[in-house]
C-alpha atoms as a PDB file:
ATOM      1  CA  UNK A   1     300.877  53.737  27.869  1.00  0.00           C
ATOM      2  CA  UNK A   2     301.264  57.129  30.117  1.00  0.00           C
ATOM      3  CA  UNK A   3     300.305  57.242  33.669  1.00  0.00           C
ATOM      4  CA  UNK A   4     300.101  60.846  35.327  1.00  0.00           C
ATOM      5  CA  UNK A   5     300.353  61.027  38.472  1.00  0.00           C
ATOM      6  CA  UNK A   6     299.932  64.570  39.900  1.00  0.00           C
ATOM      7  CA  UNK A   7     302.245  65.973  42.705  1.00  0.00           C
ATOM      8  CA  UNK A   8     299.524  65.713  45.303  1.00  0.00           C
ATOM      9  CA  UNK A   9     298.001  62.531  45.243  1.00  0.00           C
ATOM     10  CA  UNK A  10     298.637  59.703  47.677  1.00  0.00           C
ATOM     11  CA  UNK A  11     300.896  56.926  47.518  1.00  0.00           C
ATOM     12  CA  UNK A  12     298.177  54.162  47.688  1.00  0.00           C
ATOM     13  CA  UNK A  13     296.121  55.959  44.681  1.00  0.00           C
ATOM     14  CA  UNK A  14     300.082  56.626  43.036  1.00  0.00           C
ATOM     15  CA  UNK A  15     300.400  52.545  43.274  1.00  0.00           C
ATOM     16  CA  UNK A  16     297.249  51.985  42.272  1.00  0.00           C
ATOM     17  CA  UNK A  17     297.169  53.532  39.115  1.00  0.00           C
ATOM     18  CA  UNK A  18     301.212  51.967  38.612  1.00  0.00           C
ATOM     19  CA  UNK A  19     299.240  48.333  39.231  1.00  0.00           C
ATOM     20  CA  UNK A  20     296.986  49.170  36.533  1.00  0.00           C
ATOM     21  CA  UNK A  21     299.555  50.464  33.665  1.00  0.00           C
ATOM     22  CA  UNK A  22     301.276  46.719  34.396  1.00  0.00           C
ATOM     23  CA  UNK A  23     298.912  44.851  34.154  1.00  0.00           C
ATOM     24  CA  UNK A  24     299.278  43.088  30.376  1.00  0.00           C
ATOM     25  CA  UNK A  25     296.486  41.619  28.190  1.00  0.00           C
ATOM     26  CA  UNK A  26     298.245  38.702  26.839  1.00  0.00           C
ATOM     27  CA  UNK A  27     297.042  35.730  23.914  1.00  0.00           C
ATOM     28  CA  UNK A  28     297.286  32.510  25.315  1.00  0.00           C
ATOM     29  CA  UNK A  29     299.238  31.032  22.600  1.00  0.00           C
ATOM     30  CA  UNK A  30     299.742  27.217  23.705  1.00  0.00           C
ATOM     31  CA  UNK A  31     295.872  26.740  22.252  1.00  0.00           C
ATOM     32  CA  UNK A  32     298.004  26.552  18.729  1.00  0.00           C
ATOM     33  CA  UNK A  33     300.544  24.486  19.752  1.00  0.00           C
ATOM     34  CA  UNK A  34     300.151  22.060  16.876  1.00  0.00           C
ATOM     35  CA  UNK A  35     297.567  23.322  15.138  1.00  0.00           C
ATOM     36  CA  UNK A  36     299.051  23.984  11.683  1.00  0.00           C
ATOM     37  CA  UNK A  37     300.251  20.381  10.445  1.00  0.00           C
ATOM     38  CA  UNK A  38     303.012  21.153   7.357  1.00  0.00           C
ATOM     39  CA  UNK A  39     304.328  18.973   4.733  1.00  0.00           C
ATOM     40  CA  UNK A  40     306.960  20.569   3.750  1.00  0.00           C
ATOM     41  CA  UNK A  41     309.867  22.290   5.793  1.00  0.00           C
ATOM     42  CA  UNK A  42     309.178  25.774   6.944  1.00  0.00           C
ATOM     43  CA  UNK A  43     311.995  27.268   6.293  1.00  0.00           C
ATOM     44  CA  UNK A  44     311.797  25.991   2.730  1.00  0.00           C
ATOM     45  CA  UNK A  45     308.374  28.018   3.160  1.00  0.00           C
ATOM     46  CA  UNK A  46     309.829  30.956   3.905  1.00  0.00           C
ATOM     47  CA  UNK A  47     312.384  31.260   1.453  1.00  0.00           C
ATOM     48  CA  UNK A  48     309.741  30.600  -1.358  1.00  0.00           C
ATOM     49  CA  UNK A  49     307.598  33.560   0.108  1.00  0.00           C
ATOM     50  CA  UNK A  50     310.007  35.649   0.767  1.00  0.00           C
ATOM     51  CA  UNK A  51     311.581  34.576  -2.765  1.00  0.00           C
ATOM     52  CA  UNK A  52     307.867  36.032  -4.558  1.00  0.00           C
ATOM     53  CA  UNK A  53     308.828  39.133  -4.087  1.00  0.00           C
ATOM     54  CA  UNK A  54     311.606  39.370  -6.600  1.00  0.00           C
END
């Protein structure tokens, strides 16, 4: 993301517009903590996927 700020604007409107570039829109990932239960070993998943493309 780009924030312009011009050369004559104020400090408080300069921050303001810096608080609003940082802000982040984030997942809350805990919620699937656990979700997925797996028989078999995940990395032995892996290597069979990435395994199909050959």
């Amino acid at each position: 993301m780009v924030t312009i700020v011009k050369k004559g604007s104020d400090k408080k409107e300069a921050a303001k517009q810096l608080k609003k570039a940082l802000k982040t829109k984030g997942v809350d990932t805990r919620k699937y903590c656990g979700v997925i239960k797996l028989v078999e070993d995940p990395l032995e998943i892996q290597k069979k996927m990435r395994d199909e493309w050959e």
